[in-house]
Protein backbone atom coordinates (compact mmCIF):
# COMPACT_ATOMS: atom_id res chain seq x y z
CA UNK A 1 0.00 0.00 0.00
CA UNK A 2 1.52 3.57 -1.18
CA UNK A 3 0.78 6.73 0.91
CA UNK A 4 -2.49 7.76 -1.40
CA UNK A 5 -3.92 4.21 -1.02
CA UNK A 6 -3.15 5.06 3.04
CA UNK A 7 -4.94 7.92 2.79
CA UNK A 8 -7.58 7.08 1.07
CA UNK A 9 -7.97 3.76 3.50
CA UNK A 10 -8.08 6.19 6.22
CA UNK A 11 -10.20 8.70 5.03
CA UNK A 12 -13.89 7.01 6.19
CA UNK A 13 -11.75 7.29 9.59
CA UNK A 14 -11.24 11.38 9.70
CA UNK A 15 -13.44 13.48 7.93
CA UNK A 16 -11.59 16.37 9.05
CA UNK A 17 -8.57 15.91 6.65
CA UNK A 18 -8.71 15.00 3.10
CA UNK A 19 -7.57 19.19 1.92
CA UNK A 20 -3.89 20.49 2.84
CA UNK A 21 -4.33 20.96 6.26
CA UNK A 22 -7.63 20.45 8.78
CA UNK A 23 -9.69 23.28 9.45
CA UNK A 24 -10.93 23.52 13.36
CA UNK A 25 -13.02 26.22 14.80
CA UNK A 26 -11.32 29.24 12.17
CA UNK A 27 -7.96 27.54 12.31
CA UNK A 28 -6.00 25.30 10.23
CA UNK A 29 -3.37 22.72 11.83
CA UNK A 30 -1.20 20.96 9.38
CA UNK A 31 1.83 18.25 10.15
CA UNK A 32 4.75 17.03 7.52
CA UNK A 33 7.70 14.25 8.20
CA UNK A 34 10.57 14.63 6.76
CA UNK A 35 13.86 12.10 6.58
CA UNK A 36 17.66 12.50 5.92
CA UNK A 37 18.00 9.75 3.04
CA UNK A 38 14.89 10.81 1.45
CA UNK A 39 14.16 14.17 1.37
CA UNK A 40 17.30 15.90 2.18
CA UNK A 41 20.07 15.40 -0.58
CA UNK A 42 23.86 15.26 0.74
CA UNK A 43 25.36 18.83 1.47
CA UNK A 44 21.85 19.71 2.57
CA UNK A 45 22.97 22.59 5.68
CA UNK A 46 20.94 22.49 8.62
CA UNK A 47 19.51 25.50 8.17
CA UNK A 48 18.16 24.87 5.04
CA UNK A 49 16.56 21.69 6.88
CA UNK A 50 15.05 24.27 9.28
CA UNK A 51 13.99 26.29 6.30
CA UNK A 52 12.51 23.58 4.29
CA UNK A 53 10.86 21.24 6.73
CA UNK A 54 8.79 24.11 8.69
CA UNK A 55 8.47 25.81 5.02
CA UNK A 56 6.44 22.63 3.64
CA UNK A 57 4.03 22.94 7.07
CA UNK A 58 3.35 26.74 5.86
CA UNK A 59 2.85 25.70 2.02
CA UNK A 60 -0.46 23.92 3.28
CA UNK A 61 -1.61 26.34 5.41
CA UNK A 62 -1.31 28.57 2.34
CA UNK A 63 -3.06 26.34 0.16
CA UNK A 64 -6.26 27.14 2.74
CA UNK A 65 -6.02 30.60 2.35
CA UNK A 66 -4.98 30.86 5.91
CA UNK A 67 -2.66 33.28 7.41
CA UNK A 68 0.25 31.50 9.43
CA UNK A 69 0.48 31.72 13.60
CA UNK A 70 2.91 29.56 14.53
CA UNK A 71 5.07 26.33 14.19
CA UNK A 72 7.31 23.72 15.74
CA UNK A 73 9.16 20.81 15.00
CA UNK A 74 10.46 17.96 16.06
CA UNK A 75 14.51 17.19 15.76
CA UNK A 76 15.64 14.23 15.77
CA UNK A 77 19.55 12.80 15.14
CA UNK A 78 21.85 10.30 16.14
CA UNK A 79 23.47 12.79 17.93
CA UNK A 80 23.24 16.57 18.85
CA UNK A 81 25.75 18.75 17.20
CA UNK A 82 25.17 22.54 18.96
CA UNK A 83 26.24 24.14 15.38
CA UNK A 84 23.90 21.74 13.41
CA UNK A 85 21.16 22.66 16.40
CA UNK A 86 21.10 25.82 16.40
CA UNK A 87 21.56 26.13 12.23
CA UNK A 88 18.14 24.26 12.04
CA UNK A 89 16.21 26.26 14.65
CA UNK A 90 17.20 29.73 13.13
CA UNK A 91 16.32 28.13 9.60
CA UNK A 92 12.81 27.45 10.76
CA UNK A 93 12.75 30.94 12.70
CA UNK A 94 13.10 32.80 9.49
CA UNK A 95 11.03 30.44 7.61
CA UNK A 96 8.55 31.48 10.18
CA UNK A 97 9.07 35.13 10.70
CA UNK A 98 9.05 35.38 6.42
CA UNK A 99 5.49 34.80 6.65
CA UNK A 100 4.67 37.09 10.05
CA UNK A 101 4.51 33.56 12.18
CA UNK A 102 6.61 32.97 15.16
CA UNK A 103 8.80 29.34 15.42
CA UNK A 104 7.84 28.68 19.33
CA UNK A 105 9.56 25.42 19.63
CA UNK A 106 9.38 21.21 19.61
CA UNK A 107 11.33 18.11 21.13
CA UNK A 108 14.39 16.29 20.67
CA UNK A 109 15.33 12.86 20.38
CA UNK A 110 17.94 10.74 19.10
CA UNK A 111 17.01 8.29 16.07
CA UNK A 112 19.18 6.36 13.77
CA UNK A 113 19.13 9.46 10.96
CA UNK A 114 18.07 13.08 11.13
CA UNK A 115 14.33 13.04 11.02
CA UNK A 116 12.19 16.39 11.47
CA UNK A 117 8.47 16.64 11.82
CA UNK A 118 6.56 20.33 12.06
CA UNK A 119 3.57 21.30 12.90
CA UNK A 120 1.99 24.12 11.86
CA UNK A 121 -1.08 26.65 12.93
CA UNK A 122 -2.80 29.15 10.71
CA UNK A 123 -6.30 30.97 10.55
CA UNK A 124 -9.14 31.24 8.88
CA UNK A 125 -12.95 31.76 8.57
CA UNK A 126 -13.10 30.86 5.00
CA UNK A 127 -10.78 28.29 4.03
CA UNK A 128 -10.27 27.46 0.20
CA UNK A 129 -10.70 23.49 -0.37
CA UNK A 130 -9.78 21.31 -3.17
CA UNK A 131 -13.70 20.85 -3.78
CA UNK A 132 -14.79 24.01 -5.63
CA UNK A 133 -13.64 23.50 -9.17
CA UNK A 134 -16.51 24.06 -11.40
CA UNK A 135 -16.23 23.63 -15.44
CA UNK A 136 -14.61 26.83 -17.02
CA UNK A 137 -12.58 28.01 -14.47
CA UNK A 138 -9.03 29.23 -15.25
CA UNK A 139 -7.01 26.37 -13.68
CA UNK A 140 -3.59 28.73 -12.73
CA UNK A 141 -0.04 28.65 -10.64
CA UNK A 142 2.57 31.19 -8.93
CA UNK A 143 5.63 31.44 -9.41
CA UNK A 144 7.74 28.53 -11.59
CA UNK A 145 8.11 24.89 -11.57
CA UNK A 146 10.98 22.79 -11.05
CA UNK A 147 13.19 24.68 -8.77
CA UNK A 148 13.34 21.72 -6.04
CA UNK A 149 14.07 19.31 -9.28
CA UNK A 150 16.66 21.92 -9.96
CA UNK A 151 18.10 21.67 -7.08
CA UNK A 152 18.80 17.77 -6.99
CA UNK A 153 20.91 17.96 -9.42
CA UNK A 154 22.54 20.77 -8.62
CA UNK A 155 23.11 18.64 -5.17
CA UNK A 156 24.10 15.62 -7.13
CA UNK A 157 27.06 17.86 -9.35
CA UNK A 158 28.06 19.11 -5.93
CA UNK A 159 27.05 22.64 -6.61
CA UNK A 160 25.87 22.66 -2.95
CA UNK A 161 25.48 26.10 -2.16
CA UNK A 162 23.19 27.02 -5.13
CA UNK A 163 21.72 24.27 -4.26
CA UNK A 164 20.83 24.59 -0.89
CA UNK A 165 19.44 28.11 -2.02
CA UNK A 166 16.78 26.73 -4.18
CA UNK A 167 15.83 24.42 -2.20
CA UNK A 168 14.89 27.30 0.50
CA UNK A 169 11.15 28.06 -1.13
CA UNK A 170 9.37 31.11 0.08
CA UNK A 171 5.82 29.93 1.02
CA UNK A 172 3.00 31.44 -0.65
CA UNK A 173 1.35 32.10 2.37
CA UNK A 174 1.08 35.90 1.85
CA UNK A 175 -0.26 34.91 -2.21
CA UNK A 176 -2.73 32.37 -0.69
CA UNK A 177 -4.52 34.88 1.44
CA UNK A 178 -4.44 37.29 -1.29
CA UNK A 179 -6.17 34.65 -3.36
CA UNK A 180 -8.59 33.31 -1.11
CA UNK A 181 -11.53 35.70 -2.09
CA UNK A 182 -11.12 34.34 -5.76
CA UNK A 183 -9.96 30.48 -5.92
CA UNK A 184 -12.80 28.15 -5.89
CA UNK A 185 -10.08 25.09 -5.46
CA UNK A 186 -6.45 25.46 -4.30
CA UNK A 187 -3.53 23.30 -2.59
CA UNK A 188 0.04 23.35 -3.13
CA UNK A 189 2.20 21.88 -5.82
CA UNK A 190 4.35 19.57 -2.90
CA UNK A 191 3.45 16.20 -5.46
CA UNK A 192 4.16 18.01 -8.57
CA UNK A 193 1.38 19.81 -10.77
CA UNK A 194 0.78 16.63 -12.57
CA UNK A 195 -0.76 15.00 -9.11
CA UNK A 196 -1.79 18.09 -8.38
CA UNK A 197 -4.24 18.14 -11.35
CA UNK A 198 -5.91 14.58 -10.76
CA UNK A 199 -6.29 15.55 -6.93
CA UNK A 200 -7.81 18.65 -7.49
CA UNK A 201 -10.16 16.58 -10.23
CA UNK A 202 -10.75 14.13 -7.88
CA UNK A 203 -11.68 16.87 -5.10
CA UNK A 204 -13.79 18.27 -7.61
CA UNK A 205 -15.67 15.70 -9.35
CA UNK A 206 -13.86 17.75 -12.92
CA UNK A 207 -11.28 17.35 -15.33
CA UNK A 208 -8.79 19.53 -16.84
CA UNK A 209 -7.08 20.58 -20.35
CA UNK A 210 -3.67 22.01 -20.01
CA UNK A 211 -1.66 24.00 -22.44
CA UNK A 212 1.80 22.53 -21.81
CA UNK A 213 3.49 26.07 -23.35
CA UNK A 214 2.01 27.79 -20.80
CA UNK A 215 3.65 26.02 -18.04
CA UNK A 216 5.51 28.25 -15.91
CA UNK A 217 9.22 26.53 -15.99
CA UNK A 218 12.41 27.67 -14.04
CA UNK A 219 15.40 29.06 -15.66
CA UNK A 220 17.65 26.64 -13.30
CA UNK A 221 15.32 23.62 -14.80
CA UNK A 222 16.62 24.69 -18.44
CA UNK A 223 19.95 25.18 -17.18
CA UNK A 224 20.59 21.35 -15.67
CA UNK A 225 17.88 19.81 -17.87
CA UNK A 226 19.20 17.28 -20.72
CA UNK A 227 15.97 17.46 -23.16
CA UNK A 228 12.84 18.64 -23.63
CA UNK A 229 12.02 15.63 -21.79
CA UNK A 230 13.79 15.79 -19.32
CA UNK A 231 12.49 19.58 -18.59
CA UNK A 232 9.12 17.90 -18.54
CA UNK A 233 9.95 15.86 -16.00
CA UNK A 234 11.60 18.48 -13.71
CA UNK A 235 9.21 20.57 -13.90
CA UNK A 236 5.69 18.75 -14.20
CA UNK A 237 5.98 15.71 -12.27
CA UNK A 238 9.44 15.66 -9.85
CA UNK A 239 7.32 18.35 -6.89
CA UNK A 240 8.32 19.39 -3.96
CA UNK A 241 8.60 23.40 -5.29
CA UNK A 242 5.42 24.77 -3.01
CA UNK A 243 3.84 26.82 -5.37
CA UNK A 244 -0.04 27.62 -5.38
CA UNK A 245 -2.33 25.23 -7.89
CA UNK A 246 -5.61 26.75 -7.66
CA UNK A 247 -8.82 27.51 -10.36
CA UNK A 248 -10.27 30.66 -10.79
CA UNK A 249 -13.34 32.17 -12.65
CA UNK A 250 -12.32 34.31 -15.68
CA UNK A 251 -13.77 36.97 -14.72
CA UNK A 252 -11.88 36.87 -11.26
CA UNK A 253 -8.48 36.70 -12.65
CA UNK A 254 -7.95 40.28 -13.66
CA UNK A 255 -8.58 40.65 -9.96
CA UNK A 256 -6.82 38.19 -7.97
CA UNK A 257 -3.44 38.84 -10.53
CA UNK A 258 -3.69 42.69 -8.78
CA UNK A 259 -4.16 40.87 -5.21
CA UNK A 260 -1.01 38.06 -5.68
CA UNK A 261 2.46 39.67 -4.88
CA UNK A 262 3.59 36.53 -6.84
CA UNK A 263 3.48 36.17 -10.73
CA UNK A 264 0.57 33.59 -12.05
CA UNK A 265 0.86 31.90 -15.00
CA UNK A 266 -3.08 30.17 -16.34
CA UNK A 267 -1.58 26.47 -17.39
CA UNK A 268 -5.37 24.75 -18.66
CA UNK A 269 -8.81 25.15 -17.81
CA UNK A 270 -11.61 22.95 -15.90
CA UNK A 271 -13.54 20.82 -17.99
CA UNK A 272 -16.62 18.10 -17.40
CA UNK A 273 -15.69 14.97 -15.70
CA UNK A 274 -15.55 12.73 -18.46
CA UNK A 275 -16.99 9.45 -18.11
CA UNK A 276 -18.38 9.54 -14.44
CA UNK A 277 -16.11 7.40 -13.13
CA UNK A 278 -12.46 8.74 -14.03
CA UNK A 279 -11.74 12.49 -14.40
CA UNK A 280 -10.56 13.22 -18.07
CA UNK A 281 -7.39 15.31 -17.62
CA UNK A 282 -5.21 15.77 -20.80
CA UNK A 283 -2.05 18.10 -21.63
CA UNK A 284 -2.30 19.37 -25.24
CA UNK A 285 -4.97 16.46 -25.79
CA UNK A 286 -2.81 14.03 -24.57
CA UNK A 287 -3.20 12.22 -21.15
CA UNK A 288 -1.51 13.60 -18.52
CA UNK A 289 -0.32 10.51 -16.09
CA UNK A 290 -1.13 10.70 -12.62
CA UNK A 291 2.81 10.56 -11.86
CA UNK A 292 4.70 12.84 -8.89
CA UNK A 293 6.12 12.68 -5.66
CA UNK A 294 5.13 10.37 -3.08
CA UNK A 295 6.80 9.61 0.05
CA UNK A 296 9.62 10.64 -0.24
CA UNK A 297 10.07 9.33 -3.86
CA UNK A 298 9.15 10.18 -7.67
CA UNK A 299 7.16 7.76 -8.85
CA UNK A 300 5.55 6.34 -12.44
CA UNK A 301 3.01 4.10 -11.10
């Protein structure tokens, strides 16, 4: 069983989850693990750790449309190094304070490989699900794709410190709020826009036609890319960049461009369901596979 079979086993079980985070009584409380051999490459510092692991918490409060209180983490290590310590907690300080939260604190323990899990609190009377998509919306992103697919490489041709500075995303938390009075369906792109797509369809009960030129692709993907191909890959299905997939009316999107601080690109639009039974989403009339990150891997099945 894979994590999305997990979830969806579970699901019956919590009706609270099921978007990026829960919503309680006008807040939103979202949790993320994250491990040393899968999710942070070698030369990873410790503060980008910080950075990155509290970042991915605030990514789905974002994707609610929430604004961002507070978070903490867990630390865990084989052994506590006081540079490597305090690198991590001042990476998910200003992870925190770049979004007007505060990083209040966690636990320690000791464990066979570095291991962090954050928690994060936001708020909200009018969260943004993954439900509202309705055929003819704009289906849109911020920002570019790729830059964590980028970054592997970059990691893997020992380039470490450009490296370690794309992997430190800025989360869209200040772009989700912004958009929240427009988006009928949003989450962030943490499994790659391709899964993305057929989560928001299968939210939504829609499908989707995308444009595949009008994907939003970062220059540091063309840079390490080997092919067109290759690009694709990077940039559609590889994840883990943070960026805002969400669906708009048309009419909205002359508005909620003004509201974002962040660029959006519109990538494809929202379409019937298809069949009934399996949501119909294509890329320039082609099927695009249900393919992206998952658990702490890229995957093609």
């Amino acid at each position: 069983m894979d994590e999305r079979a997990a979830l969806r086993l579970l699901a019956g079980e919590l009706p609270d989850a099921g978007d990026d985070a829960a919503v309680i009584d006008g807040h939103v409380l979202t949790t993320d693990m994250l491990h040393e051999t899968t999710d942070f490459p070698g030369g990873t510092t410790r503060y980008t750790a910080g950075w990155r692991a509290v970042g991915a918490s605030l990514s789905d409060v974002a994707a609610m449309g929430a604004s961002a209180v507070a978070g903490v983490a867990v630390y865990a290590a084989p052994e506590f190094e006081p540079a490597e310590l305090e690198s991590f907690v001042e990476g998910a300080s200003d992870v925190c304070k770049s979004v007007g939260a505060r990083y209040v604190g966690g636990d320690l323990d000791t464990f066979e490989e570095f291991t962090t899990s954050t928690t994060v609190l936001g708020r909200t009377d009018d969260p943004v699900l993954r439900s509202g998509a309705t055929r003819g919306d704009l289906l849109c992103v911020t920002g570019t794709l790729g830059r964590s697919g980028a970054a592997l490489r970059l990691f893997e041709a020992g380039d470490v410190e450009r490296a370690n500075d794309l992997f430190r995303f800025q989360p869209r938390v200040e772009d989700g709020r912004a958009l929240a009075p427009f988006a009928t369906a949003m989450m962030d792109s943490s499994d790659g826009l391709a899964r993305s797509v057929h989560q928001l369809a299968e939210a939504s009960g829609c499908g989707f036609e995308l444009d595949g030129e009008s994907i939003p692709v970062a220059e540091s993907v063309r840079e390490v890319a080997s092919d067109e191909g290759d690009e694709r890959d990077l940039s559609f299905f590889f994840g883990e960049d943070f960026e805002l997939v969400f669906t708009v009316p048309e009419s909205r999107l002359a508005d909620a461009r003004t509201a974002a601080p962040t660029p959006i690109s519109v990538v494809g639009e929202v379409t019937d369901g298809g069949d009934g039974s399996e949501p119909k989403i294509t890329i320039d009339g082609e099927p695009l596979p249900d393919r992206g990150y998952t658990h702490g891997r890229t995957d093609g099945e």
